[in-house]
C-alpha atoms as a PDB file:
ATOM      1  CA  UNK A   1      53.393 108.843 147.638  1.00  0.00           C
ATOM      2  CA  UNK A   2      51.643 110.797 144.844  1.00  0.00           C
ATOM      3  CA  UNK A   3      48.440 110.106 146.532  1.00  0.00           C
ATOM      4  CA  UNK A   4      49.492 112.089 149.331  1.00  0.00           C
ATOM      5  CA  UNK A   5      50.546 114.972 147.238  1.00  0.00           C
ATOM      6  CA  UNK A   6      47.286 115.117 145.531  1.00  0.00           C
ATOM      7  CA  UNK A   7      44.951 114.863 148.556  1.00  0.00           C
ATOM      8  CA  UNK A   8      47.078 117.412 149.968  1.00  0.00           C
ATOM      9  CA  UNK A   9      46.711 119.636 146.739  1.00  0.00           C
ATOM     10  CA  UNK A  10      43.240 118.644 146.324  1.00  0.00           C
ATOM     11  CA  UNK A  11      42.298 120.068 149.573  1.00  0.00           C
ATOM     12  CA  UNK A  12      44.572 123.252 149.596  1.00  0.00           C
ATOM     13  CA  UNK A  13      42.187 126.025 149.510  1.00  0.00           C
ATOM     14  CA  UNK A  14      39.859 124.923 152.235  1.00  0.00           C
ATOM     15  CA  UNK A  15      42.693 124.149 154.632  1.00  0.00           C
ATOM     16  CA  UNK A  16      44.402 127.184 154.532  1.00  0.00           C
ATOM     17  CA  UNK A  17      41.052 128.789 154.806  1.00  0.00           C
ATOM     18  CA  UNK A  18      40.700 127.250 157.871  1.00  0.00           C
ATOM     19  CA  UNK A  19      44.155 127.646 158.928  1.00  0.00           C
ATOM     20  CA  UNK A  20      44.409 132.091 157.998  1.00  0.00           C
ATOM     21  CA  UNK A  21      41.321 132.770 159.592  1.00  0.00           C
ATOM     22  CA  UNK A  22      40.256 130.074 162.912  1.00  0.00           C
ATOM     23  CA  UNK A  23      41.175 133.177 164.940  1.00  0.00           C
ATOM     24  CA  UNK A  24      38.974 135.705 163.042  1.00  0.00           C
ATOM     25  CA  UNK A  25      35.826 134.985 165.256  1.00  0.00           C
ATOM     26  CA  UNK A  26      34.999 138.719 165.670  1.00  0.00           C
ATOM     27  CA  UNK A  27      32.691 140.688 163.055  1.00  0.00           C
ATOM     28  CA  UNK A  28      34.067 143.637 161.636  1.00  0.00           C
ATOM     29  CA  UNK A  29      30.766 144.934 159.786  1.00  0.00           C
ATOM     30  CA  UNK A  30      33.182 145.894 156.656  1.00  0.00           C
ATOM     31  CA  UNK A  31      31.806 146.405 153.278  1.00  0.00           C
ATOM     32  CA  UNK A  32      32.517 143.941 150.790  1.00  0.00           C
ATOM     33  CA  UNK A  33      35.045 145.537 148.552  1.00  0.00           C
ATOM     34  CA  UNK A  34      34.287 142.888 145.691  1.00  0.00           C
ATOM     35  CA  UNK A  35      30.138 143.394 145.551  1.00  0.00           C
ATOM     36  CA  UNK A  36      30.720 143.892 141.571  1.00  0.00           C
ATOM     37  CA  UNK A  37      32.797 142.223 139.292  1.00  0.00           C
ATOM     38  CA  UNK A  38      36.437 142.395 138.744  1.00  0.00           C
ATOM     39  CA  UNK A  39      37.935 143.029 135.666  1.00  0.00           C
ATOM     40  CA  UNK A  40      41.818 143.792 135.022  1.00  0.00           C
ATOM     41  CA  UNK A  41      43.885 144.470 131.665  1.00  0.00           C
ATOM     42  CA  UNK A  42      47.333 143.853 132.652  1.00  0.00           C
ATOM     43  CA  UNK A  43      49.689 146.928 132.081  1.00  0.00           C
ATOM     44  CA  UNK A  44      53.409 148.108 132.464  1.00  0.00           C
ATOM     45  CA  UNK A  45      53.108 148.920 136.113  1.00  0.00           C
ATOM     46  CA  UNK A  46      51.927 145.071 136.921  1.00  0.00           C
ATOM     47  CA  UNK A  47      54.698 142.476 138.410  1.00  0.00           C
ATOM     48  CA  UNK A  48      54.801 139.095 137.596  1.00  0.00           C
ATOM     49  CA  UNK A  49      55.152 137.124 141.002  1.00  0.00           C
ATOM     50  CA  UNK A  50      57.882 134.906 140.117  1.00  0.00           C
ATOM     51  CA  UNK A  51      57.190 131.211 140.176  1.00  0.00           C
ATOM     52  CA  UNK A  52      53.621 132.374 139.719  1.00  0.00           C
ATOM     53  CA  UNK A  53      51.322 132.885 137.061  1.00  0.00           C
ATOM     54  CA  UNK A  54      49.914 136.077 138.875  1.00  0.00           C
ATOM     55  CA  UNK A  55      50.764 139.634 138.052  1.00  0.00           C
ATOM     56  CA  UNK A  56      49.980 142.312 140.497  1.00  0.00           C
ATOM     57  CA  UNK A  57      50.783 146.218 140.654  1.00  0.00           C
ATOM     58  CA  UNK A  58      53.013 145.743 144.145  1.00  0.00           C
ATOM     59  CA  UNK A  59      53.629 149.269 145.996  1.00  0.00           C
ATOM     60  CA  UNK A  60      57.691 149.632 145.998  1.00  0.00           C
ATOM     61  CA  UNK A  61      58.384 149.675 149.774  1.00  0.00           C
ATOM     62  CA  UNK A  62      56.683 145.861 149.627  1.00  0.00           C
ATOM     63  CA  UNK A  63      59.716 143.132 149.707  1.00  0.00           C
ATOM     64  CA  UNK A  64      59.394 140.078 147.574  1.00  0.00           C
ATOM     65  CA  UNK A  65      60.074 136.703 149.556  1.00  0.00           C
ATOM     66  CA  UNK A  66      60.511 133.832 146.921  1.00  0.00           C
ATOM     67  CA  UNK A  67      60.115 131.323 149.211  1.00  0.00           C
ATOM     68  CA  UNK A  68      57.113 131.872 150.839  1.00  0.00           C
ATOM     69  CA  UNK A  69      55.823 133.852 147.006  1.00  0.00           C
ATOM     70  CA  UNK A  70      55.152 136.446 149.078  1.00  0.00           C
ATOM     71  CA  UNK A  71      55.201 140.415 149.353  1.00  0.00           C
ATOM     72  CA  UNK A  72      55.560 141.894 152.724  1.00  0.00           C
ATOM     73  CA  UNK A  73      55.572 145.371 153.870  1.00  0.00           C
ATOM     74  CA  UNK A  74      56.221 144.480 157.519  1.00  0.00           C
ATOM     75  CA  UNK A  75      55.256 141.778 159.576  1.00  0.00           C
ATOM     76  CA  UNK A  76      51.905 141.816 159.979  1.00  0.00           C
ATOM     77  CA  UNK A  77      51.226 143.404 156.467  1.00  0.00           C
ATOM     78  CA  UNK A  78      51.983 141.434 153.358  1.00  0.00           C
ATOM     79  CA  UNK A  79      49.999 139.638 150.824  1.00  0.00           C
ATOM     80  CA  UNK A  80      50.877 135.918 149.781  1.00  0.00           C
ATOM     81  CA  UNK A  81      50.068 134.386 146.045  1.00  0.00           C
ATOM     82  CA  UNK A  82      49.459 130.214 145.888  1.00  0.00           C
ATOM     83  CA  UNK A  83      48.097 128.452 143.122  1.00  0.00           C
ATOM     84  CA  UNK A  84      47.378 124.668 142.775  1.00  0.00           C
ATOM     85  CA  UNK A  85      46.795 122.279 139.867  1.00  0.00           C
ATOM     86  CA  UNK A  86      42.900 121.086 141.570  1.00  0.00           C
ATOM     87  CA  UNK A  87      39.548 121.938 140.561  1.00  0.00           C
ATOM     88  CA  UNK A  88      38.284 125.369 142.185  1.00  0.00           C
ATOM     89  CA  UNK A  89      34.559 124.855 141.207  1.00  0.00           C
ATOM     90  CA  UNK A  90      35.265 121.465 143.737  1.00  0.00           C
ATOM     91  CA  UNK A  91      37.084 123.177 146.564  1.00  0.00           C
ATOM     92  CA  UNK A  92      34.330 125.652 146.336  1.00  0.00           C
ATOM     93  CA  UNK A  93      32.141 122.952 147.411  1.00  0.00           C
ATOM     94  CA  UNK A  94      33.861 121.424 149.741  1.00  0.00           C
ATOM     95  CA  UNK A  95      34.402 124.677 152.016  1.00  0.00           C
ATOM     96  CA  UNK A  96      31.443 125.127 153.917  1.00  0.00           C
ATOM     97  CA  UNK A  97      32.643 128.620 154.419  1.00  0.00           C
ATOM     98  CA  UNK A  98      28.887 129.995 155.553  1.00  0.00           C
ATOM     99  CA  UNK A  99      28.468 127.076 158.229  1.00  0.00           C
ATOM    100  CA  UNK A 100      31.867 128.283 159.935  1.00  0.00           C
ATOM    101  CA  UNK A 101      30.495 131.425 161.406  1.00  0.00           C
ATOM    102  CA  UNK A 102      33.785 132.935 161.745  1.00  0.00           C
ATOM    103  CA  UNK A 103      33.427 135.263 159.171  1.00  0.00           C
ATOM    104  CA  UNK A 104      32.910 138.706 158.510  1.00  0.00           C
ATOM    105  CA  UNK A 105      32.391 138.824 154.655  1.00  0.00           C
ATOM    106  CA  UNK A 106      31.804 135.851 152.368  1.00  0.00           C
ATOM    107  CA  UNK A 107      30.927 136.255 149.120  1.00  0.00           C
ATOM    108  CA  UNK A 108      30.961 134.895 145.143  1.00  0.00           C
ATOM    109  CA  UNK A 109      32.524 137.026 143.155  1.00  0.00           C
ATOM    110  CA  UNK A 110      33.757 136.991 139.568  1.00  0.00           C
ATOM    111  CA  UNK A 111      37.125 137.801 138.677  1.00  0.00           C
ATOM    112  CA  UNK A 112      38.505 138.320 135.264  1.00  0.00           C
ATOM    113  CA  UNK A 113      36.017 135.725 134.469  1.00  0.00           C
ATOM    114  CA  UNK A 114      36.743 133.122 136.608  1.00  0.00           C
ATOM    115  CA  UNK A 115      34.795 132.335 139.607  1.00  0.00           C
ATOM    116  CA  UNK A 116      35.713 133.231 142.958  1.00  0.00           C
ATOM    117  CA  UNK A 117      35.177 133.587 146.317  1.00  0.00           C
ATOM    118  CA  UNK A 118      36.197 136.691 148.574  1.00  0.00           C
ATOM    119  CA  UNK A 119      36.649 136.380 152.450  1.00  0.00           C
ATOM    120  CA  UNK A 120      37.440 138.610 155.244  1.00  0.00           C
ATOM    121  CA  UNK A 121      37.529 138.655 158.608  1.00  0.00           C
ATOM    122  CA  UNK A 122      39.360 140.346 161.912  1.00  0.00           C
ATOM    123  CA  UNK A 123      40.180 139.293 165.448  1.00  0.00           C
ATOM    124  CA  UNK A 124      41.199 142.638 167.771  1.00  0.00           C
ATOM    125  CA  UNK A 125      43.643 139.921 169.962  1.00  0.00           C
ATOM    126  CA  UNK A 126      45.257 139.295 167.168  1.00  0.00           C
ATOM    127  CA  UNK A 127      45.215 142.557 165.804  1.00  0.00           C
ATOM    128  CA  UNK A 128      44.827 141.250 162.571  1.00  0.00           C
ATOM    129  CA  UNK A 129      43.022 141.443 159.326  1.00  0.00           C
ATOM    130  CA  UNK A 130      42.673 138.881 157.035  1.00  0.00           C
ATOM    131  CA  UNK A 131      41.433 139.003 153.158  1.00  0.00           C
ATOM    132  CA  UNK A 132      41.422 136.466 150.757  1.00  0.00           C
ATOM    133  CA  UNK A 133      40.823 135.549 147.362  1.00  0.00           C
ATOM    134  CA  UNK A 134      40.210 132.376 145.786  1.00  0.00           C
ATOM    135  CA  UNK A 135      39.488 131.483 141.922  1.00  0.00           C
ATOM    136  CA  UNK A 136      39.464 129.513 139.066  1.00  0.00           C
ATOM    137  CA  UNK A 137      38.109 126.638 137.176  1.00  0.00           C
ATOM    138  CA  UNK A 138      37.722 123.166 137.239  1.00  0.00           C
ATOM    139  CA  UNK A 139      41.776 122.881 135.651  1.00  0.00           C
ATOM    140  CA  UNK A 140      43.199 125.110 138.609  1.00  0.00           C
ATOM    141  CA  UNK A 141      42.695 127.169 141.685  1.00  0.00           C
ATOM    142  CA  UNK A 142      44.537 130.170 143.598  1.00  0.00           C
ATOM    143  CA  UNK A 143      44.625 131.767 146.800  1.00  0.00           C
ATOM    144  CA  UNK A 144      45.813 135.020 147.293  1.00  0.00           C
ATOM    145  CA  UNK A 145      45.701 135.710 151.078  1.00  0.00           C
ATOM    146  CA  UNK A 146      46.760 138.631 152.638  1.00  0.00           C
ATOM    147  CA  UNK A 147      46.932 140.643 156.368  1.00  0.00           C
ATOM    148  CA  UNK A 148      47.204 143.382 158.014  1.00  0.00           C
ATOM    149  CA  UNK A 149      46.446 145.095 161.354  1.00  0.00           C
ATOM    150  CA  UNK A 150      43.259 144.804 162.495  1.00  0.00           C
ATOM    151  CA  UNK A 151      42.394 149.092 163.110  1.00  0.00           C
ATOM    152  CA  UNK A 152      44.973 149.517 160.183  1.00  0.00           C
ATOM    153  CA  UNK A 153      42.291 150.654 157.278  1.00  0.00           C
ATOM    154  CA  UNK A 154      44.813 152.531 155.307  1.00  0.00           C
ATOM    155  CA  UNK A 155      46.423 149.450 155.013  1.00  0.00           C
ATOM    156  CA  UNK A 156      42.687 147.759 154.384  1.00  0.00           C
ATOM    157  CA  UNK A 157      42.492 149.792 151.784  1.00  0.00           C
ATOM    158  CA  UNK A 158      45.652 149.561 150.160  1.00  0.00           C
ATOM    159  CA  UNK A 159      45.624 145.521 150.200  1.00  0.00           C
ATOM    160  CA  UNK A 160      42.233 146.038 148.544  1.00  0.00           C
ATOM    161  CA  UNK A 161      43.910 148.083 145.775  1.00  0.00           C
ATOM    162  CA  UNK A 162      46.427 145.192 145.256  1.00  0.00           C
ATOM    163  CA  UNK A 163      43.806 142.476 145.304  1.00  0.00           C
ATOM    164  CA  UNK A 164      41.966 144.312 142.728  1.00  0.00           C
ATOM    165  CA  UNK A 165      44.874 144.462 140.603  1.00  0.00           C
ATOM    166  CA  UNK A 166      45.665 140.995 140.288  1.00  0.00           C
ATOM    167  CA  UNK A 167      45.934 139.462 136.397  1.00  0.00           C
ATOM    168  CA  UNK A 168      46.617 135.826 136.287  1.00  0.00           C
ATOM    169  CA  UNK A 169      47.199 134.833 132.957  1.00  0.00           C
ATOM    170  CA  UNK A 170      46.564 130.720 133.092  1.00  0.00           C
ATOM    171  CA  UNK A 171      48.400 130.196 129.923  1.00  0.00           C
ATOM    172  CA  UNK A 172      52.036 130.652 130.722  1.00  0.00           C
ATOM    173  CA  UNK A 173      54.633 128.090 130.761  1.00  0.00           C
ATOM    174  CA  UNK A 174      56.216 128.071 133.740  1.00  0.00           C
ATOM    175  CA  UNK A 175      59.276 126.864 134.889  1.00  0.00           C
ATOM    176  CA  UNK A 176      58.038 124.651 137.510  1.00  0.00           C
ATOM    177  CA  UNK A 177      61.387 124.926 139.562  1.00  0.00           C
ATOM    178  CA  UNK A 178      61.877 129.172 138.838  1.00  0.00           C
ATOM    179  CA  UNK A 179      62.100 129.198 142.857  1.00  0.00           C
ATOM    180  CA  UNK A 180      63.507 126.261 143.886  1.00  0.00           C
ATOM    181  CA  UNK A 181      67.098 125.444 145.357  1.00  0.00           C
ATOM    182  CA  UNK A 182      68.457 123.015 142.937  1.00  0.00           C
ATOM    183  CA  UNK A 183      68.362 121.379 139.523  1.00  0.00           C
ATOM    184  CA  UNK A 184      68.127 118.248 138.100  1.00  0.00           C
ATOM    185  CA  UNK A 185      68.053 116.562 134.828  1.00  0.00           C
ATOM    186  CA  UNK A 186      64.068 115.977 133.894  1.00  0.00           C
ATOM    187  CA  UNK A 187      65.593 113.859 130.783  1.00  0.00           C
ATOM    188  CA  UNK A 188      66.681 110.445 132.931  1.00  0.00           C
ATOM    189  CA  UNK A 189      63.421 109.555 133.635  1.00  0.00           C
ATOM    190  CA  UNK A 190      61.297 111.904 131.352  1.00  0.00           C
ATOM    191  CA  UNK A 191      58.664 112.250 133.353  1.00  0.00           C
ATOM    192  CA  UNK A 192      56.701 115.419 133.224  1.00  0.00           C
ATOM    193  CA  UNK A 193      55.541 117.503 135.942  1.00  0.00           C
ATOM    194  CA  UNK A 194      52.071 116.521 137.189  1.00  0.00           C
ATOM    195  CA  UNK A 195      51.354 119.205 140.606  1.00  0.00           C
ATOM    196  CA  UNK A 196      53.205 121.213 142.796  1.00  0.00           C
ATOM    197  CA  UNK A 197      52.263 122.393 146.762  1.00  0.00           C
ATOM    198  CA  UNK A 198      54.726 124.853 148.154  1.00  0.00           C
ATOM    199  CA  UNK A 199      57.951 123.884 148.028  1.00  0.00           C
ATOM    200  CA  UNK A 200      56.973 120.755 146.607  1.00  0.00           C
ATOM    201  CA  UNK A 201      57.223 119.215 142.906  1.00  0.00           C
ATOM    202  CA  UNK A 202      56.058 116.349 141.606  1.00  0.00           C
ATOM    203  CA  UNK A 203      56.895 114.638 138.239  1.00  0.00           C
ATOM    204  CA  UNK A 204      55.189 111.594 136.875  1.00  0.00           C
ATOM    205  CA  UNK A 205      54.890 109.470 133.609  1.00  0.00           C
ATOM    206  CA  UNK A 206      51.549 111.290 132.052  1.00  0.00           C
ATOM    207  CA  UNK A 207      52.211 114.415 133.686  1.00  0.00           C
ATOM    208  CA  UNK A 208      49.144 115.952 134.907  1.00  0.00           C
ATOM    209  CA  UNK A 209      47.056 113.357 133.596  1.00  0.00           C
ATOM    210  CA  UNK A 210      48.339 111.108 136.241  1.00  0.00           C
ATOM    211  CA  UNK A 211      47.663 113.578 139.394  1.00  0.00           C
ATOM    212  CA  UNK A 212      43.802 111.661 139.680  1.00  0.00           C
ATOM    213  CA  UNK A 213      45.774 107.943 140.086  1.00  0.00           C
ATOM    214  CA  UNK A 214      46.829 106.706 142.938  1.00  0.00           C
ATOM    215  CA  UNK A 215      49.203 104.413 141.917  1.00  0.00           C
ATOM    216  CA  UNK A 216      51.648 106.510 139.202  1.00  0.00           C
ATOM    217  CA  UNK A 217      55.258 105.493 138.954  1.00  0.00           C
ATOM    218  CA  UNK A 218      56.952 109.506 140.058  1.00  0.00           C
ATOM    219  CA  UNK A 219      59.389 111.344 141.614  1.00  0.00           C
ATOM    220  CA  UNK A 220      58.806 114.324 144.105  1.00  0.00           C
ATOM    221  CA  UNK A 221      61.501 116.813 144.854  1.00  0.00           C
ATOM    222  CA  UNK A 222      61.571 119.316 147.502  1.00  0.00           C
ATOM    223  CA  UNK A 223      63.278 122.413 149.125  1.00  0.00           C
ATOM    224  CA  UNK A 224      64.454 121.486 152.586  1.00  0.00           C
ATOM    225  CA  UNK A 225      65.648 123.909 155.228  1.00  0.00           C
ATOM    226  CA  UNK A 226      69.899 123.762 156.053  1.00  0.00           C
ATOM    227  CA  UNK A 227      69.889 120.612 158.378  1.00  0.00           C
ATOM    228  CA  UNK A 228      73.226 119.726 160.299  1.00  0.00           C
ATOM    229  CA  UNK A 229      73.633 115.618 159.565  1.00  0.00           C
ATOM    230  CA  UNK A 230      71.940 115.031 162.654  1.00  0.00           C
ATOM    231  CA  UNK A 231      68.710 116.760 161.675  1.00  0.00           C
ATOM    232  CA  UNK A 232      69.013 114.749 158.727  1.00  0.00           C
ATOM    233  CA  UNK A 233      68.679 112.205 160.059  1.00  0.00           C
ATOM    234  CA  UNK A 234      65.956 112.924 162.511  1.00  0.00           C
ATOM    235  CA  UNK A 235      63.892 114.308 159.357  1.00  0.00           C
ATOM    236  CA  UNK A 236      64.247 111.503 157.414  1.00  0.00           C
ATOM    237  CA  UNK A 237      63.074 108.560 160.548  1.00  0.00           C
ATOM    238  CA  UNK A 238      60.030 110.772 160.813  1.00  0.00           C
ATOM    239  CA  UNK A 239      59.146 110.787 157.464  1.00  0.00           C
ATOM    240  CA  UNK A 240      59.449 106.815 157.428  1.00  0.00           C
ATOM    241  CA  UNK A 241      57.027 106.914 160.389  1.00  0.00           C
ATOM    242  CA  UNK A 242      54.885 109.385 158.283  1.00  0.00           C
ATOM    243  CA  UNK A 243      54.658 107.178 155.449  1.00  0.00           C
ATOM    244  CA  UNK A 244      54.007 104.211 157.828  1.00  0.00           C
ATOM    245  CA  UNK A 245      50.998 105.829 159.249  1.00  0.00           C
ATOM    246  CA  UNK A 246      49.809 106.976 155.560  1.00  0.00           C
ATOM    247  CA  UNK A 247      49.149 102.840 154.968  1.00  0.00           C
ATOM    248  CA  UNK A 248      52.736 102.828 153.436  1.00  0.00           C
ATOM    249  CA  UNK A 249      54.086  99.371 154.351  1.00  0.00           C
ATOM    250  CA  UNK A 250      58.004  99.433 153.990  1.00  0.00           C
ATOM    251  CA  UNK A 251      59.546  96.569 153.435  1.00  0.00           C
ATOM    252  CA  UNK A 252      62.735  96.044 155.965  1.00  0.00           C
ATOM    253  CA  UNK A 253      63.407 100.167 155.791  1.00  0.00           C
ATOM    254  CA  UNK A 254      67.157 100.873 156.525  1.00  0.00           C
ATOM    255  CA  UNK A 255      69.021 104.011 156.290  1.00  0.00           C
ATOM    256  CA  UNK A 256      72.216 104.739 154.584  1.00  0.00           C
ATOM    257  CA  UNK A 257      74.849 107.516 155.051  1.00  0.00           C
ATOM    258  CA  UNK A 258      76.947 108.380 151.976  1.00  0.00           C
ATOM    259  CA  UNK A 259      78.022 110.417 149.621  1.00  0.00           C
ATOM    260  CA  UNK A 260      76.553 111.447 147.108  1.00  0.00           C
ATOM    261  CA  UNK A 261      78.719 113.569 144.580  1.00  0.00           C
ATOM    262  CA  UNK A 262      79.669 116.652 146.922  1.00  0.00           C
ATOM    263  CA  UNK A 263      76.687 116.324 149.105  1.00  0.00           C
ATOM    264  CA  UNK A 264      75.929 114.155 152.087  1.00  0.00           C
ATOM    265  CA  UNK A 265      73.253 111.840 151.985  1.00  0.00           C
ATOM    266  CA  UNK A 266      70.930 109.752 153.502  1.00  0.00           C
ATOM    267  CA  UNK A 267      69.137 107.272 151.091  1.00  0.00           C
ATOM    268  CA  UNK A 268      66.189 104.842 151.864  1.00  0.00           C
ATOM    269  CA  UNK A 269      66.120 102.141 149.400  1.00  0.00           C
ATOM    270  CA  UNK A 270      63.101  99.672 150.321  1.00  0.00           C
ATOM    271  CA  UNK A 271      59.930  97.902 148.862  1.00  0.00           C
ATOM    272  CA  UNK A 272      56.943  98.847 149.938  1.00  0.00           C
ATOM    273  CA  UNK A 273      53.179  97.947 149.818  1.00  0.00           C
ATOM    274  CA  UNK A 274      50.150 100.250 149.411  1.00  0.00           C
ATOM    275  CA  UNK A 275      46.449  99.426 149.436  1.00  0.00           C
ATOM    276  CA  UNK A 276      47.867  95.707 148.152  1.00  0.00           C
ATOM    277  CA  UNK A 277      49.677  96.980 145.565  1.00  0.00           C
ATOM    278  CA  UNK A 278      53.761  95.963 145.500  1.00  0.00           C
ATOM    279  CA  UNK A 279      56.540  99.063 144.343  1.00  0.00           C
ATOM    280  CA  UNK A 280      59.290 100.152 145.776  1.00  0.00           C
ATOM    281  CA  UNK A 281      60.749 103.622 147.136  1.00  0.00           C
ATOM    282  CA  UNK A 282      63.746 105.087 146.673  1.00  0.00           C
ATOM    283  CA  UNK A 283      64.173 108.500 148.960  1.00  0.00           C
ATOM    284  CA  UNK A 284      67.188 110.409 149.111  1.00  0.00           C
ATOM    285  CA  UNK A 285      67.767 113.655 151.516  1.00  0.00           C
ATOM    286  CA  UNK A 286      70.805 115.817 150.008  1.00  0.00           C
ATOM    287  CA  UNK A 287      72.472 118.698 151.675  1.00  0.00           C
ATOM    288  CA  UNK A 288      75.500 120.766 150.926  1.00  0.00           C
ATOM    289  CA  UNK A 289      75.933 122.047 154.483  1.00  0.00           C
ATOM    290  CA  UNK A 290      74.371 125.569 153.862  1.00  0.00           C
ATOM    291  CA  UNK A 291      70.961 123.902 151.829  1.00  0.00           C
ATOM    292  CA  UNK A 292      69.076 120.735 151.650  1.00  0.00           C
ATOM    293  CA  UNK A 293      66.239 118.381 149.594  1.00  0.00           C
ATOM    294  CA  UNK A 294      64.693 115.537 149.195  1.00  0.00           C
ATOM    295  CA  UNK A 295      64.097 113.175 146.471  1.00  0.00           C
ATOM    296  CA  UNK A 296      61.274 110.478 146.627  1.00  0.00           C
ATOM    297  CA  UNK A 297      60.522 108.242 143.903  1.00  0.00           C
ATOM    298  CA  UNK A 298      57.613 105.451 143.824  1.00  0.00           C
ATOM    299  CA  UNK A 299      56.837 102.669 142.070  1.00  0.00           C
ATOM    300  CA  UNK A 300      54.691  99.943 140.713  1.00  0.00           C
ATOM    301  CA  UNK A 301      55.702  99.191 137.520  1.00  0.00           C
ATOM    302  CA  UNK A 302      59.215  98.791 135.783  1.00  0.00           C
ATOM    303  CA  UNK A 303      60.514  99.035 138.877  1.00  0.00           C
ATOM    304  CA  UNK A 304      64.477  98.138 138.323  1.00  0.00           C
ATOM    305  CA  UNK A 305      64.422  99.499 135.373  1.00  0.00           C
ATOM    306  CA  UNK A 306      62.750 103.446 136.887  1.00  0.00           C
ATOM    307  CA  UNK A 307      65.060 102.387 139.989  1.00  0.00           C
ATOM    308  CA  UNK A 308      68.142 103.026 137.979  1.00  0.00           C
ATOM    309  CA  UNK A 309      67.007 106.050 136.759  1.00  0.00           C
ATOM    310  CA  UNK A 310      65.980 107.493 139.828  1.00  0.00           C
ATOM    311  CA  UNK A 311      69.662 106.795 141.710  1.00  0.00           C
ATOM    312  CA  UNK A 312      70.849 108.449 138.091  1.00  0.00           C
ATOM    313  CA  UNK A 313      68.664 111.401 138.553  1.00  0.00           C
ATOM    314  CA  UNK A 314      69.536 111.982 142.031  1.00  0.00           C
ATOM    315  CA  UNK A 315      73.507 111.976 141.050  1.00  0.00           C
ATOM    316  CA  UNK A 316      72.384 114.915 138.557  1.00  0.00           C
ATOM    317  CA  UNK A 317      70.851 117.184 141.176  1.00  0.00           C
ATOM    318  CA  UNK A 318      72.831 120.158 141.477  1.00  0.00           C
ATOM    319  CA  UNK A 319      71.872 121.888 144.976  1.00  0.00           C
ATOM    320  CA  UNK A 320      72.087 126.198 144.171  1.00  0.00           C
END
């Protein structure tokens, strides 16, 4: 299951690359806005972006939604902050951004001495106007992406002035869950956290020196949106399939509906094989009704023994 996670991570700048701009096959003929390099002190007027390490100086009339880590201004003007545990110098190899031809700006840049990568490009359809940023080092990478409309160059210019604000200070300890919609205790199994995509978390024996195995014994936790039990359920039999066509071989997979606590459930409890290795899987979806997640832990070794403490961890989640 971790292996997913990680390719996923690994990956996460060139896909949403790919994903922001496949429409933005139009050139624009702008001028790059980041020819020199950037360099920011931060200040009183900078914001952190909560569950972020970024700081930014945000306009006021921009609204802050936590769950996508983004500001918006309306809907098709807002500017979203990601960040990801992988290698940027790698991702910057991997993207193949001059062969796409879709385009309007590419270019290197340094900011606050990291390297980076700047990107821009428009489709009139759409009536959209995409810039992005991308940097870091060969510990970490971020993406801040952001849109507007496409004749809109007052609001070109102002996501410019935002961009160019932008202090990420790399050294912070976060609170890996800041944003997410429950708690648990980390102390049952004491694993610490190894990456994190989206709304995703994932907590494993080494920490991040286990996000470059495949087979670490870990947990993953997740926000899920309010599902009635039906959706659940539905949610839960596709995942099985998705984990099936990963090369996950479950072992006799049934479902169970309890509860658990004050939430209801729906727990997976099987073996499993992977690549020829044995472990098991214990997966629990929780939801109070208004809020759901979902609990998945692997694996390979100790695996009664991490079993326990993953059904104990799972009774100690505390949806907010």
């Amino acid at each position: 299951m971790l292996e997913i996670i990680k390719k996923m991570i690994k990956k996460i700048t060139y896909v949403i690359l790919i994903a922001f701009f496949s429409s933005c096959a139009q050139a624009t003929k702008r001028k790059n806005p980041f020819a020199e390099d950037v360099h920011v002190t931060k200040n009183e007027n900078h914001k952190r972006v909560k569950g972020t390490r970024f700081f930014a100086i945000i306009p006021d009339n921009y609204k802050y939604y936590p769950e996508l880590k983004r500001y918006q201004k309306s809907e098709n003007h807002y500017v979203q902050f990601m960040e990801a545990s992988t290698s940027f110098i790698q991702s910057r190899k991997e993207m193949k951004l001059e062969e796409s031809g879709i385009y309007d700006i590419i270019s290197d840049i340094k900011f606050n001495n990291f390297s980076g990568v700047f990107v821009e490009g428009g489709n009139l359809e759409a009536n959209k106007e995409a810039l992005l940023i991308s940097f870091g080092d060969e510990n970490f990478s971020t993406i801040v992406y952001s849109q507007t409309g496409y004749h809109d160059q007052k609001g070109r210019l102002e996501l410019i002035e935002i961009l160019k604000s932008i202090y990420y200070d790399k050294d912070i300890k976060l609170d890996e869950l800041e944003l997410a919609n429950f708690t648990f205790n980390k102390g049952i199994t004491q694993f610490k956290h190894s990456v994190s995509a989206t709304n995703m978390f994932v907590f494993s024996e080494n920490g991040k020196e286990d996000a470059g195995k495949e087979f670490s014994n870990s947990i993953i936790l997740g926000d899920l949106p309010k599902m009635d039990k039906s959706e659940l359920k539905s949610y839960t039999e596709n995942l099985i399939r998705k984990h099936e066509s990963k090369g996950i071989g479950l072992i006799s997979p049934r479902l169970k509906e309890m509860k658990i606590g004050v939430y209801d459930a729906l727990v997976l409890d099987s073996k499993m094989t992977h690549k020829g290795t044995n472990g098991i899987v214990y997966q629990v979806v929780l939801s109070n009704g208004e809020k759901s997640m979902i609990f998945i832990g692997t694996a390979y070794t100790n695996k009664i023994d991490l079993k326990n403490k993953y059904i104990e961890t799972v009774k100690s989640v505390r949806i907010k």
